[in-house]
PDB file of N, CA and C in Angstrom:
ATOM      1  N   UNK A   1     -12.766   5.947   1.470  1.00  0.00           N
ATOM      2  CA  UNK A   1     -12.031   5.181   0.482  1.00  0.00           C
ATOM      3  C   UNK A   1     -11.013   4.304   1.194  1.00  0.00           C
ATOM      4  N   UNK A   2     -10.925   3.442   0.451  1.00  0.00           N
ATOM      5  CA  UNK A   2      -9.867   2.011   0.918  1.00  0.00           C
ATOM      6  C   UNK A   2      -8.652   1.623   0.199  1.00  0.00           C
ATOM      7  N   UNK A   3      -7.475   2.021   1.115  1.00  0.00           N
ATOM      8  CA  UNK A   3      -6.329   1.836  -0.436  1.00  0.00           C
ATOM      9  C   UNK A   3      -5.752   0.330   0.386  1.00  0.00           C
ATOM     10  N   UNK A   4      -5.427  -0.436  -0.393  1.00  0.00           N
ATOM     11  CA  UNK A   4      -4.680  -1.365  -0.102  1.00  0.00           C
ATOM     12  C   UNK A   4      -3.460  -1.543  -0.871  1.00  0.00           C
ATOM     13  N   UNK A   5      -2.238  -1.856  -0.588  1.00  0.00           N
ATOM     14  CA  UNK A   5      -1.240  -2.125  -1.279  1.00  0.00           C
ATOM     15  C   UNK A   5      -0.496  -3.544  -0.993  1.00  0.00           C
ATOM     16  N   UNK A   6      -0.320  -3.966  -2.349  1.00  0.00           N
ATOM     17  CA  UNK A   6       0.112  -5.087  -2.637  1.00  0.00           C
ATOM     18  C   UNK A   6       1.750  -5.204  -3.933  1.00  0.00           C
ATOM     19  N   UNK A   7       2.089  -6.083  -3.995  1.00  0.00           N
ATOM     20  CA  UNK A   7       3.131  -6.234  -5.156  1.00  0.00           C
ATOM     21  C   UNK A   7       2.865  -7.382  -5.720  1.00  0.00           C
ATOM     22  N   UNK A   8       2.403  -7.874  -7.100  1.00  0.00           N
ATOM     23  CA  UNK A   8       2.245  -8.731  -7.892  1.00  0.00           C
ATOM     24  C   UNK A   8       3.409  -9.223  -8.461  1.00  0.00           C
ATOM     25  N   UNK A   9       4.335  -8.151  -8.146  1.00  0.00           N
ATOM     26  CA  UNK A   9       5.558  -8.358  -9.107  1.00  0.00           C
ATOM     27  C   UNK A   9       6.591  -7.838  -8.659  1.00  0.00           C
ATOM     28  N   UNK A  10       7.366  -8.472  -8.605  1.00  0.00           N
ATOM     29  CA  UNK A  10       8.856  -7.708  -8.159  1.00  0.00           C
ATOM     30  C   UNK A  10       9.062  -6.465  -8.605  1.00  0.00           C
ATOM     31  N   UNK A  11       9.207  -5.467  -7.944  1.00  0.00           N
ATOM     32  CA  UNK A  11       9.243  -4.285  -8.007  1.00  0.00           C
ATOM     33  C   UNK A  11       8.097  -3.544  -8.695  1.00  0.00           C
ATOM     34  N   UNK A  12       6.844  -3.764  -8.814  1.00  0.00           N
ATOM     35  CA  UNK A  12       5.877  -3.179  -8.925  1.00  0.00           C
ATOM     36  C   UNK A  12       4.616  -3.275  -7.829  1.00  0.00           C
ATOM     37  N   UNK A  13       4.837  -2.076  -7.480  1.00  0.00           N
ATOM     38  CA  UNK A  13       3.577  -1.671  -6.560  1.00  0.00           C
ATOM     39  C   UNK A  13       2.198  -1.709  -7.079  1.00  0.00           C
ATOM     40  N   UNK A  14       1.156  -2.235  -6.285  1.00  0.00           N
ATOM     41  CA  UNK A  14      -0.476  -2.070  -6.692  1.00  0.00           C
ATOM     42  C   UNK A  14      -1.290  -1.115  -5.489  1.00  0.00           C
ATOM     43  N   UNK A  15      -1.577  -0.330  -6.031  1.00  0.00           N
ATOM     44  CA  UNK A  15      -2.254   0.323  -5.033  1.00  0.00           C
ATOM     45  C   UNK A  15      -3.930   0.076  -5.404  1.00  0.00           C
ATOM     46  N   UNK A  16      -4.836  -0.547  -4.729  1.00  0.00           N
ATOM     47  CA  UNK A  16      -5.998  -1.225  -4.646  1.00  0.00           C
ATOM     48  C   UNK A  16      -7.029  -0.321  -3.867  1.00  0.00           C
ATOM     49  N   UNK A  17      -7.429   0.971  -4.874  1.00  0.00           N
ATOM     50  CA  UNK A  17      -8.538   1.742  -4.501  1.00  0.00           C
ATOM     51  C   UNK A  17      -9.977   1.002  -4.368  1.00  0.00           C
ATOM     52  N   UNK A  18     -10.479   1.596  -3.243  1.00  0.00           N
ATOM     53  CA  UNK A  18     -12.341   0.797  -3.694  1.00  0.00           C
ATOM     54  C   UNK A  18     -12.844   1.911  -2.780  1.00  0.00           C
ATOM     55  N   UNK A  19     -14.207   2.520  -3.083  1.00  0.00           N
ATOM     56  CA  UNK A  19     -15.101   3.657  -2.789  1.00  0.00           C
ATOM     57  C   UNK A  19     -14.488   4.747  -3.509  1.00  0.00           C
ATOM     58  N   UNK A  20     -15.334   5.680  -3.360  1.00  0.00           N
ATOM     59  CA  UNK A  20     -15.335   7.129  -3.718  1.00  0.00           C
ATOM     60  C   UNK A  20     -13.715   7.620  -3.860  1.00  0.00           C
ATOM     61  N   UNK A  21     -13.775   8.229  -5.206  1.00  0.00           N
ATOM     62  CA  UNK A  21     -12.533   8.946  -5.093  1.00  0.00           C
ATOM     63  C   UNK A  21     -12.591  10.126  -5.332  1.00  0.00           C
ATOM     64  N   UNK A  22     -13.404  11.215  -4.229  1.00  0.00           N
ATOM     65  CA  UNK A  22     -13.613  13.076  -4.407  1.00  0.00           C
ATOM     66  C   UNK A  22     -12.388  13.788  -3.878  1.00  0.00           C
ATOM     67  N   UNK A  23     -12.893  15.044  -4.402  1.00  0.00           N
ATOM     68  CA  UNK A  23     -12.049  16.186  -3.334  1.00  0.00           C
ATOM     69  C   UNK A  23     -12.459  15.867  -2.339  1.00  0.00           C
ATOM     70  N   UNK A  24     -11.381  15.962  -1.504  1.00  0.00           N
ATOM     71  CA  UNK A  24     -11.242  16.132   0.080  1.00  0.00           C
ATOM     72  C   UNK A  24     -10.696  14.983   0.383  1.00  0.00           C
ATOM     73  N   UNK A  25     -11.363  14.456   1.492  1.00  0.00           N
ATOM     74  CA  UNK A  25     -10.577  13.224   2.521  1.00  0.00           C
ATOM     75  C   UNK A  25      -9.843  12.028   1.435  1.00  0.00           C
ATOM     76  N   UNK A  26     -10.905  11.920   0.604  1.00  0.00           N
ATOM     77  CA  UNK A  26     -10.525  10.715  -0.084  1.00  0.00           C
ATOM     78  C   UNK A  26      -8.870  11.364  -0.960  1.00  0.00           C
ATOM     79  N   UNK A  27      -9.008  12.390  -1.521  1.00  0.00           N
ATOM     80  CA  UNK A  27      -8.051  12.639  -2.379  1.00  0.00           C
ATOM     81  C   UNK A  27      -6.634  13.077  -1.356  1.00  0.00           C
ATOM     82  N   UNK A  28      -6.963  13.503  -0.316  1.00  0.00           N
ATOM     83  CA  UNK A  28      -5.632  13.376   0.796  1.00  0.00           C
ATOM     84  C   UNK A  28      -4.866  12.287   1.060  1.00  0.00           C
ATOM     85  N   UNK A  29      -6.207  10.876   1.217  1.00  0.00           N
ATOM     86  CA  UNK A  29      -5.752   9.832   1.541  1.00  0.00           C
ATOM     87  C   UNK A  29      -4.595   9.211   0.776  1.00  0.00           C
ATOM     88  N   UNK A  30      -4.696   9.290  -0.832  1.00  0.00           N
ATOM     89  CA  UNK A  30      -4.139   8.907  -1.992  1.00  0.00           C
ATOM     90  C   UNK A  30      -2.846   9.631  -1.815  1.00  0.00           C
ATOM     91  N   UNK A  31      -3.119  11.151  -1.640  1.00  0.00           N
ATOM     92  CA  UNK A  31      -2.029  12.272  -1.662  1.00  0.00           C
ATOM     93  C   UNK A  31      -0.619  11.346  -0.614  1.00  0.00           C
ATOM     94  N   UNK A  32      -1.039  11.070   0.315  1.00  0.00           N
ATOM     95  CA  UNK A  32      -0.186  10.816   1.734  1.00  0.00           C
ATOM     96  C   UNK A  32      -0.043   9.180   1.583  1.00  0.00           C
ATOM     97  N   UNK A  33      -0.443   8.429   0.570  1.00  0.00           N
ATOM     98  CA  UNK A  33       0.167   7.051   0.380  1.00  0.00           C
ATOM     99  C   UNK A  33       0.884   7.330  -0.676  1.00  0.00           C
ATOM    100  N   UNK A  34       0.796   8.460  -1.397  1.00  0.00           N
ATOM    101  CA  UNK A  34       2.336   8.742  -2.463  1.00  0.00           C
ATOM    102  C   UNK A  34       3.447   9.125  -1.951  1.00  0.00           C
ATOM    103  N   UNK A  35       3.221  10.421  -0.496  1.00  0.00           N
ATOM    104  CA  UNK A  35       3.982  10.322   0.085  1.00  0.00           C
ATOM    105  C   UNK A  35       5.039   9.144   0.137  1.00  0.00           C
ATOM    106  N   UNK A  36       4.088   8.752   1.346  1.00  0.00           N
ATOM    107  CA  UNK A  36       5.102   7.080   1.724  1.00  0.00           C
ATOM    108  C   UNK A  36       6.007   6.423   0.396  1.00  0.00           C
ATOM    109  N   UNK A  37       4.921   6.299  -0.766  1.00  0.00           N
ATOM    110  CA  UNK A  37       5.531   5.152  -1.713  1.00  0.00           C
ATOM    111  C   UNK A  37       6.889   5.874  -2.269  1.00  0.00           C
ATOM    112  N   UNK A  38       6.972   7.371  -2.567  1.00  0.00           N
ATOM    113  CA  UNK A  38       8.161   8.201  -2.679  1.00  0.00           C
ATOM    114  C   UNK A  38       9.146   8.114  -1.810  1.00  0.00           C
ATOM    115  N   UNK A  39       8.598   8.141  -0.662  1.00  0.00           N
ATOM    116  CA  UNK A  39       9.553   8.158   0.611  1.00  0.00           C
ATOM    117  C   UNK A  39      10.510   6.668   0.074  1.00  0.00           C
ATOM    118  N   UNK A  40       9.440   5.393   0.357  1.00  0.00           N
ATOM    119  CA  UNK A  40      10.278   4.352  -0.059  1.00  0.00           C
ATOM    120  C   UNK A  40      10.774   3.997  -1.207  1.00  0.00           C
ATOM    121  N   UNK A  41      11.000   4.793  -2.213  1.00  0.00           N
ATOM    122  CA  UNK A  41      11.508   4.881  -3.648  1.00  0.00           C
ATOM    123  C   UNK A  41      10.924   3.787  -4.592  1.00  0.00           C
ATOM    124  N   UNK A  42      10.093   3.766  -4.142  1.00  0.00           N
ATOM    125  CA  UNK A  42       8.711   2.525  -5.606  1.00  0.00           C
ATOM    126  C   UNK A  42       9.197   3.346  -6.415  1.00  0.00           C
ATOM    127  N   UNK A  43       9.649   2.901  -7.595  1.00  0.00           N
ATOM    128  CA  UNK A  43      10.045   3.427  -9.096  1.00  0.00           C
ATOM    129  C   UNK A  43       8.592   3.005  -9.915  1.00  0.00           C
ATOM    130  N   UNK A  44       7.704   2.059  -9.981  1.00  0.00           N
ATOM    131  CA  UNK A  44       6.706   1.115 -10.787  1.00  0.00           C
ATOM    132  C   UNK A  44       5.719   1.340  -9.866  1.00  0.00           C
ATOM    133  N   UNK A  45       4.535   1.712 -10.317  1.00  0.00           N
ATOM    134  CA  UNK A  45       3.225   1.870  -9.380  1.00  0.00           C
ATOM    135  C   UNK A  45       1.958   1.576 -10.348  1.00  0.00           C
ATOM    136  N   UNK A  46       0.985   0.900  -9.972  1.00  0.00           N
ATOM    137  CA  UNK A  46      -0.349   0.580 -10.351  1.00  0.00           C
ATOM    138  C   UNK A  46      -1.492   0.865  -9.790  1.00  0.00           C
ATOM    139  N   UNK A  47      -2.170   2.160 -10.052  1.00  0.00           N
ATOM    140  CA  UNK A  47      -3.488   2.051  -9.407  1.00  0.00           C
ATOM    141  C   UNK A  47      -4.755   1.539  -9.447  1.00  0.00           C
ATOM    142  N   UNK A  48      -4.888   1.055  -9.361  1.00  0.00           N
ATOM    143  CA  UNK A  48      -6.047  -0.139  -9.696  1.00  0.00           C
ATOM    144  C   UNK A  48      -7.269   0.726  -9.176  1.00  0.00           C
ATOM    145  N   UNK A  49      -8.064   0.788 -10.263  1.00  0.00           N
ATOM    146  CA  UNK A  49      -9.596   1.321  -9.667  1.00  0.00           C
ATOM    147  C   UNK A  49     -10.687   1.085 -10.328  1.00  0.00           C
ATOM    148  N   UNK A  50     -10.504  -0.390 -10.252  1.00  0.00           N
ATOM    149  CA  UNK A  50     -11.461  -1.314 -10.644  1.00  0.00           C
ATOM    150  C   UNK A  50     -12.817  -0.953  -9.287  1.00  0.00           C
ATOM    151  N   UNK A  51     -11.920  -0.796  -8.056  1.00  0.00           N
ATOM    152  CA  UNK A  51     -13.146  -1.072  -7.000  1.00  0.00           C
ATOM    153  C   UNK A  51     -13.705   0.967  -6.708  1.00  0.00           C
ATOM    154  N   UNK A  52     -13.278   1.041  -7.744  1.00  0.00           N
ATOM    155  CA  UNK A  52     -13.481   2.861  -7.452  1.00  0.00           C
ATOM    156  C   UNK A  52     -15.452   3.257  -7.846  1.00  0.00           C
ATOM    157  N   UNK A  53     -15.906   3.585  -6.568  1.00  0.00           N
ATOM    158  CA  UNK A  53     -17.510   3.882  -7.165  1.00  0.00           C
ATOM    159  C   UNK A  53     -17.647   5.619  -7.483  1.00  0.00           C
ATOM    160  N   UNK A  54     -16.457   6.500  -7.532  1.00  0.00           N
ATOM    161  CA  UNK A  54     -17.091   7.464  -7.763  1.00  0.00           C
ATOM    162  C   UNK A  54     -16.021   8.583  -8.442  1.00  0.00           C
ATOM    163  N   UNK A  55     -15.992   9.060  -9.493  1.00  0.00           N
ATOM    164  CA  UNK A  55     -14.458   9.721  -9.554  1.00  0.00           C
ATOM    165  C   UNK A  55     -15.029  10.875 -10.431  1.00  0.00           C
ATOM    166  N   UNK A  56     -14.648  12.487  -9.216  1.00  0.00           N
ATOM    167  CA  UNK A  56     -14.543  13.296  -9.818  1.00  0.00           C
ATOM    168  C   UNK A  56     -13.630  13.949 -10.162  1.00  0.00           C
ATOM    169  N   UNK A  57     -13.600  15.712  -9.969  1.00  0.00           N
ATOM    170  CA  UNK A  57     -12.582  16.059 -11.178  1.00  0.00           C
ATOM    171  C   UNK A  57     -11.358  16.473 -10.085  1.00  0.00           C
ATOM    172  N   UNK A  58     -11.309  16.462  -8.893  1.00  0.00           N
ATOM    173  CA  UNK A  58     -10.658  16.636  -7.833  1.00  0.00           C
ATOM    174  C   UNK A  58      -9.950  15.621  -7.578  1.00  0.00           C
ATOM    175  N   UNK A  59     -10.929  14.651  -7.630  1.00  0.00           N
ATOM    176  CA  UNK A  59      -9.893  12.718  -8.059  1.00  0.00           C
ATOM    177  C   UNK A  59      -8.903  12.740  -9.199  1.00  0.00           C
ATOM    178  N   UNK A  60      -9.692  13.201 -10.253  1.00  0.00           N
ATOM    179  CA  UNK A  60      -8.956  12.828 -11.602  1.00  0.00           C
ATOM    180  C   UNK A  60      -7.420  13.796 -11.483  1.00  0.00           C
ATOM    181  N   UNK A  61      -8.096  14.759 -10.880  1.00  0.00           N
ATOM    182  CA  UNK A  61      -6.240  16.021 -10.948  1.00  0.00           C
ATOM    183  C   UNK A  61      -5.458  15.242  -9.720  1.00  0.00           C
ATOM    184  N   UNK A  62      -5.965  14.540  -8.692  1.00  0.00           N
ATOM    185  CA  UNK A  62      -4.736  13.999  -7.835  1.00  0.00           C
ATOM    186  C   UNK A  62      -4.218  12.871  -8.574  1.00  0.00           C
ATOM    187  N   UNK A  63      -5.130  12.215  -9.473  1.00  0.00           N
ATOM    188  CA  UNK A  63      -4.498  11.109 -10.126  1.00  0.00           C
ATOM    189  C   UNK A  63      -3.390  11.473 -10.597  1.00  0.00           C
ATOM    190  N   UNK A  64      -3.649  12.593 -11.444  1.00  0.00           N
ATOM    191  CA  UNK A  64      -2.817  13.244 -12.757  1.00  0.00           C
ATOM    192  C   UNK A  64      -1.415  13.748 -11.784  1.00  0.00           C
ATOM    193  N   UNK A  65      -1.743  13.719 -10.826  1.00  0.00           N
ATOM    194  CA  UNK A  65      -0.721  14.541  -9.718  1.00  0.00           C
ATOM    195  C   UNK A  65       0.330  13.731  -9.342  1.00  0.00           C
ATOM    196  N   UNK A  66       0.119  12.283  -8.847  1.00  0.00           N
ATOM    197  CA  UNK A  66       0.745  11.553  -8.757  1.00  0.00           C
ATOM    198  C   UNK A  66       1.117  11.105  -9.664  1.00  0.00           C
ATOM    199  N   UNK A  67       0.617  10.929 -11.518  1.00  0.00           N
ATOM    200  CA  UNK A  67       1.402  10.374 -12.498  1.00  0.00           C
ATOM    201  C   UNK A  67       2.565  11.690 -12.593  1.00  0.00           C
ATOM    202  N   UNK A  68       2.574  12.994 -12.211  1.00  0.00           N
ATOM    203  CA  UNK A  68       3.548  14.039 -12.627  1.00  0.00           C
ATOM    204  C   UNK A  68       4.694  13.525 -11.197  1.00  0.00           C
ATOM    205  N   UNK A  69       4.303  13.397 -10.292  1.00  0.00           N
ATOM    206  CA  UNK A  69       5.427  13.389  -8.721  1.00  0.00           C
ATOM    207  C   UNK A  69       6.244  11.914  -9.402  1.00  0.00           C
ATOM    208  N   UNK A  70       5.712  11.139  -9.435  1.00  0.00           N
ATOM    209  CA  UNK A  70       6.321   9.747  -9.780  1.00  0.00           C
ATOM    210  C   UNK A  70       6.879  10.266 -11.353  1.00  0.00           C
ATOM    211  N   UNK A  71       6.844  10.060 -11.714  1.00  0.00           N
ATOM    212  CA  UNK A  71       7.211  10.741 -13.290  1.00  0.00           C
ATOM    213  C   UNK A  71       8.875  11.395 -12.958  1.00  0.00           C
ATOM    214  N   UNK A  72       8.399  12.307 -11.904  1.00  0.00           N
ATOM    215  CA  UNK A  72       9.523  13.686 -11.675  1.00  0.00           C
ATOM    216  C   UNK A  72      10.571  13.084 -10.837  1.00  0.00           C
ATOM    217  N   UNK A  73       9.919  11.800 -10.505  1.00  0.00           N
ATOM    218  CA  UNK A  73      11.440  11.026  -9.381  1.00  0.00           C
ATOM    219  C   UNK A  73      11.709   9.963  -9.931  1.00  0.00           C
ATOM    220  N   UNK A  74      11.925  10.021 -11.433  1.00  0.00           N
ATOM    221  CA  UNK A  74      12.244   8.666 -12.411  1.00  0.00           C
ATOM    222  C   UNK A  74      11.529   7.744 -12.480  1.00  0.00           C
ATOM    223  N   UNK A  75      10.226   7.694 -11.824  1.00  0.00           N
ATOM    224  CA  UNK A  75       9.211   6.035 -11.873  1.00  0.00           C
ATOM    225  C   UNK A  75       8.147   6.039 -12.949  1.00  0.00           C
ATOM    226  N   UNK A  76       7.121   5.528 -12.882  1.00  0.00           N
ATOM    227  CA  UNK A  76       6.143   4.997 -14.248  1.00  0.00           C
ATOM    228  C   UNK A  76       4.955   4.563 -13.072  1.00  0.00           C
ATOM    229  N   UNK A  77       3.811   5.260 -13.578  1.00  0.00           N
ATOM    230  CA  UNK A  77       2.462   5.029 -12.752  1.00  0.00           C
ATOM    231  C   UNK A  77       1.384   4.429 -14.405  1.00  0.00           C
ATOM    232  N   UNK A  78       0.739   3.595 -14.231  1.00  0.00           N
ATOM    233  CA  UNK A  78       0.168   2.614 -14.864  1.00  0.00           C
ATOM    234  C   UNK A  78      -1.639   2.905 -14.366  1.00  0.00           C
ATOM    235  N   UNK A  79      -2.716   2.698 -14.982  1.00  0.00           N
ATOM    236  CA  UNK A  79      -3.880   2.437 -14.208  1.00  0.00           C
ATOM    237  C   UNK A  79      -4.663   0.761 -14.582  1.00  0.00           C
ATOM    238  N   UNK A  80      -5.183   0.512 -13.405  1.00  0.00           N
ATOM    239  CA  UNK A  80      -6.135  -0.757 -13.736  1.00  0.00           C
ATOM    240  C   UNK A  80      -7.273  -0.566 -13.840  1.00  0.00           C
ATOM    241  N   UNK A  81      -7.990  -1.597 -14.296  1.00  0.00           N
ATOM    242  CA  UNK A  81      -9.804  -1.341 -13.895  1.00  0.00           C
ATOM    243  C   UNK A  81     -10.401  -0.097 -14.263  1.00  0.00           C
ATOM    244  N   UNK A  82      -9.999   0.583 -15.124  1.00  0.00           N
ATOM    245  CA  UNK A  82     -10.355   1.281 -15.673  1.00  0.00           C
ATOM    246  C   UNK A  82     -12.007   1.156 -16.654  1.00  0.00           C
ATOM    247  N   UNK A  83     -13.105   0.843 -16.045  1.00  0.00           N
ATOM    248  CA  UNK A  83     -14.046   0.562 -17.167  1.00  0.00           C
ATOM    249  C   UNK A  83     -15.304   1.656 -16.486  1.00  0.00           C
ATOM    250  N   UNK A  84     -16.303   1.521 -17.413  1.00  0.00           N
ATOM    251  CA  UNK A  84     -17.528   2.138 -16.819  1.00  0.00           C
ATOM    252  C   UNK A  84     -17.446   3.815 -16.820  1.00  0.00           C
ATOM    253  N   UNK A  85     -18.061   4.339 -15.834  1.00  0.00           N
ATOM    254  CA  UNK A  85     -17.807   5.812 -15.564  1.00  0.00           C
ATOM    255  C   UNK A  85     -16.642   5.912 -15.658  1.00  0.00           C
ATOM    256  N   UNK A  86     -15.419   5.511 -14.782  1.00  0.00           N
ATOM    257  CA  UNK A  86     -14.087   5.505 -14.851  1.00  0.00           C
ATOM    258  C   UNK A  86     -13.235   6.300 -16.325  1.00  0.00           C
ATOM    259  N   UNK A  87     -13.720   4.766 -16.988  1.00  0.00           N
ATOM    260  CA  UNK A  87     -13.414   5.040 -18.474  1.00  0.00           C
ATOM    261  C   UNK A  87     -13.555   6.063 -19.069  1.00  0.00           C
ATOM    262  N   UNK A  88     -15.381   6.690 -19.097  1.00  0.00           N
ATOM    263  CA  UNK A  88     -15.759   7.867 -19.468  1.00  0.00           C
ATOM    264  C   UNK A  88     -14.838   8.995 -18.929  1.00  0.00           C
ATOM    265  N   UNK A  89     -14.582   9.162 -17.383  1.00  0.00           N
ATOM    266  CA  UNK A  89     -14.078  10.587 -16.741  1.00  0.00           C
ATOM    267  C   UNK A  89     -12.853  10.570 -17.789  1.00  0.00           C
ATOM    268  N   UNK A  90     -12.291   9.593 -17.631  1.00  0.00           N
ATOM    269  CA  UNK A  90     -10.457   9.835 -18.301  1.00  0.00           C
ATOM    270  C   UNK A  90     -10.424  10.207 -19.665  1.00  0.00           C
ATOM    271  N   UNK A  91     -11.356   9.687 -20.631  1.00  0.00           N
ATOM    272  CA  UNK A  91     -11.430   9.803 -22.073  1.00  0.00           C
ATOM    273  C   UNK A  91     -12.231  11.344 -22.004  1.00  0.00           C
ATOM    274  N   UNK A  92     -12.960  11.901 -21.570  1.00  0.00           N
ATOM    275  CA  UNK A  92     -13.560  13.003 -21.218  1.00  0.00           C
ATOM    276  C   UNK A  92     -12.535  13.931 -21.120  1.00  0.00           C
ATOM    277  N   UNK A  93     -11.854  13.635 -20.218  1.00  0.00           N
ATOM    278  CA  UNK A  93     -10.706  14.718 -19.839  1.00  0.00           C
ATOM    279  C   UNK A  93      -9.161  14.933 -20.777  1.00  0.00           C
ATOM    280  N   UNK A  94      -9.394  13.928 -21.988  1.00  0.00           N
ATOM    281  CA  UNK A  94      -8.309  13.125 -22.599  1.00  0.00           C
ATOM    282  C   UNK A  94      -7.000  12.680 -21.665  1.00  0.00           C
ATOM    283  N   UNK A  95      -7.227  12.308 -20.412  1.00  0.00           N
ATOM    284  CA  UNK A  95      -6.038  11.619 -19.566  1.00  0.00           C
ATOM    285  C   UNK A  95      -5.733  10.520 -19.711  1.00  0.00           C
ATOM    286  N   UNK A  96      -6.655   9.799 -20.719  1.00  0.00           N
ATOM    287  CA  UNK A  96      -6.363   8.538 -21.344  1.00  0.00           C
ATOM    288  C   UNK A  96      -5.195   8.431 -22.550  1.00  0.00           C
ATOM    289  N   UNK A  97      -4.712  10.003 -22.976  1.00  0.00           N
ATOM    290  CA  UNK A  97      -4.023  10.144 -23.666  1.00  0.00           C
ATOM    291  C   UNK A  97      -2.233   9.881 -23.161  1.00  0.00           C
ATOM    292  N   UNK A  98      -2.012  10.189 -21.708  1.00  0.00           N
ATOM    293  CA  UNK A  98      -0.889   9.834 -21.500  1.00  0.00           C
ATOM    294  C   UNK A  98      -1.134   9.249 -20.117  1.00  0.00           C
ATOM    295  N   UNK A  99      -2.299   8.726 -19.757  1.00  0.00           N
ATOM    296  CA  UNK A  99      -2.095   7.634 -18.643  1.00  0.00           C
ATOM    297  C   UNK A  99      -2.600   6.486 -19.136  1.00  0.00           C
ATOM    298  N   UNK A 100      -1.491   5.224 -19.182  1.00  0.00           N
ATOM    299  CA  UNK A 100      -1.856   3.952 -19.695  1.00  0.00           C
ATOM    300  C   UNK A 100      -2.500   3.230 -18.736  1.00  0.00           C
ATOM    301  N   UNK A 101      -3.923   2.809 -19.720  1.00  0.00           N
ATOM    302  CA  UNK A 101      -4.841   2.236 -18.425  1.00  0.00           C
ATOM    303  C   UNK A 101      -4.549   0.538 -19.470  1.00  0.00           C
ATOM    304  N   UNK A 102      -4.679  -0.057 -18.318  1.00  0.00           N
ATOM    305  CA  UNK A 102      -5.109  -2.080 -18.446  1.00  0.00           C
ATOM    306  C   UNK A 102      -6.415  -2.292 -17.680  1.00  0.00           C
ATOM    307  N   UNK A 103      -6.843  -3.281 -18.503  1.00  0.00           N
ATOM    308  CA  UNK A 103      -7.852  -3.900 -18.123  1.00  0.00           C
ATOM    309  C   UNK A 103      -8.023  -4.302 -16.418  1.00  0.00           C
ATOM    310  N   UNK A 104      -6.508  -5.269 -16.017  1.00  0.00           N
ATOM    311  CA  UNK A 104      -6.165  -5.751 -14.795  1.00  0.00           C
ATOM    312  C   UNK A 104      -4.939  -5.066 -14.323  1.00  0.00           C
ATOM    313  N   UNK A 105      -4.873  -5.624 -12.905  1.00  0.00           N
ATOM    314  CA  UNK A 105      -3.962  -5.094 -12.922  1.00  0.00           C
ATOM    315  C   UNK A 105      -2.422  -5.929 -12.909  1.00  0.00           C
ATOM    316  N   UNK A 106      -2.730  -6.776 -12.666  1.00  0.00           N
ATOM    317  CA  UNK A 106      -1.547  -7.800 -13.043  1.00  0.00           C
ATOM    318  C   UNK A 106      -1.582  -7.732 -15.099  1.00  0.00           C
ATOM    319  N   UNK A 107      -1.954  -7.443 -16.167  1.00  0.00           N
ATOM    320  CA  UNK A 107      -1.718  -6.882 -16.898  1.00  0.00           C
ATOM    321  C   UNK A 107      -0.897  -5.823 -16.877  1.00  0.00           C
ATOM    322  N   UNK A 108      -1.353  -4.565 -15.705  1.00  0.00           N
ATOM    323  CA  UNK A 108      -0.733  -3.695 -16.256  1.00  0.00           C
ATOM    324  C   UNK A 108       0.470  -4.407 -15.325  1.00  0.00           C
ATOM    325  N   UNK A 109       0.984  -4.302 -14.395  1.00  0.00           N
ATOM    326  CA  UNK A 109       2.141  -5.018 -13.746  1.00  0.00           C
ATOM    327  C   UNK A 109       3.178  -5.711 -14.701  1.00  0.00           C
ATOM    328  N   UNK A 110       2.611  -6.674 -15.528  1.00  0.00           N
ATOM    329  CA  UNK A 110       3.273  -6.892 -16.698  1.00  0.00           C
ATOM    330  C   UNK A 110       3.559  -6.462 -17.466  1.00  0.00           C
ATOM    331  N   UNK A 111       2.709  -5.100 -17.956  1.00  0.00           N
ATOM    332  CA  UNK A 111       3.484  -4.682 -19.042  1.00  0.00           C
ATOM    333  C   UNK A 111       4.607  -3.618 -18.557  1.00  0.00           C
ATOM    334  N   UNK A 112       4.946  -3.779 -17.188  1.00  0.00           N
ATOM    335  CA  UNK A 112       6.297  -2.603 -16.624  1.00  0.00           C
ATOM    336  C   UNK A 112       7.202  -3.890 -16.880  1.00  0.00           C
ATOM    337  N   UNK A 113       7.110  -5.186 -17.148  1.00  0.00           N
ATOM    338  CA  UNK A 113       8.445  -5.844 -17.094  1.00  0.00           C
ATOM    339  C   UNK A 113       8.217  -5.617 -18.609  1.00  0.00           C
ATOM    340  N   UNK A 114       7.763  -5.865 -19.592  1.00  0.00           N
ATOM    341  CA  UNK A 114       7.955  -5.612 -20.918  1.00  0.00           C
ATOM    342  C   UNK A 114       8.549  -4.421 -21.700  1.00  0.00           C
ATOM    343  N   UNK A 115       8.449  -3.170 -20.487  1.00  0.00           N
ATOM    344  CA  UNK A 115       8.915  -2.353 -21.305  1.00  0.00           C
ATOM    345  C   UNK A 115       9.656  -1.584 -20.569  1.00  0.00           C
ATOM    346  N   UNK A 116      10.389  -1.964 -19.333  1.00  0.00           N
ATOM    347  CA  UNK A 116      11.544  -1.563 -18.561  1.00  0.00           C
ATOM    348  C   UNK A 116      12.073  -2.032 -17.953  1.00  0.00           C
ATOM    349  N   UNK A 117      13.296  -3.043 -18.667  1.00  0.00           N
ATOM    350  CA  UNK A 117      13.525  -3.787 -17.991  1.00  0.00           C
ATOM    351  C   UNK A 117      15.132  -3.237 -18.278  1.00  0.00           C
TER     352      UNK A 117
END
């Protein structure tokens, strides 16, 4: 898996998943770029996984993991690209119930200035 990080927006982070997101390597990888983004106090985070080809249930609980760590140090985690299988795992699991997914991710980016400002 491939994370890239970017900022669309003043003070909102994009984190730009693409490949597989399983237990193991891949879900460490994610684990240890929350690290960092905690370390550097990102309050606003976006995971974008539009480019995500594979997400199981080991993915979906680190997701959920990082919306609770960010959550617990005052910030707001957002998802992008949410369509396809994607869509299915989260509505499956009802994590669509308290993780707000956008279409894009500069959508979701925008809607952190709309509703915390």
């Amino acid at each position: 898996m491939q994370i890239a990080k970017k900022e669309l927006k003043p003070g909102v982070l994009v984190l730009e998943l693409s490949g597989p997101l399983q237990m193991g390597v891949e879900c460490k990888q994610l684990e240890l770029a929350f690290d960092e983004i905690l370390g550097q106090n990102h309050a606003r985070v976006v995971l974008d996984l539009s480019g995500v080809t594979k997400l199981d249930s080991g993915g979906l609980g680190k997701i959920v993991n990082c919306f609770s760590r960010l959550k617990n140090a005052g910030g707001s985690l957002c998802l992008a690209g949410t369509t396809g299988m994607i869509d299915g795992v989260l509505k499956l699991a009802h994590a669509d119930r308290f993780l707000k997914c956008y279409p894009t991710a500069l959508a979701a980016a925008e809607s952190f200035s709309a509703s915390e400002k």
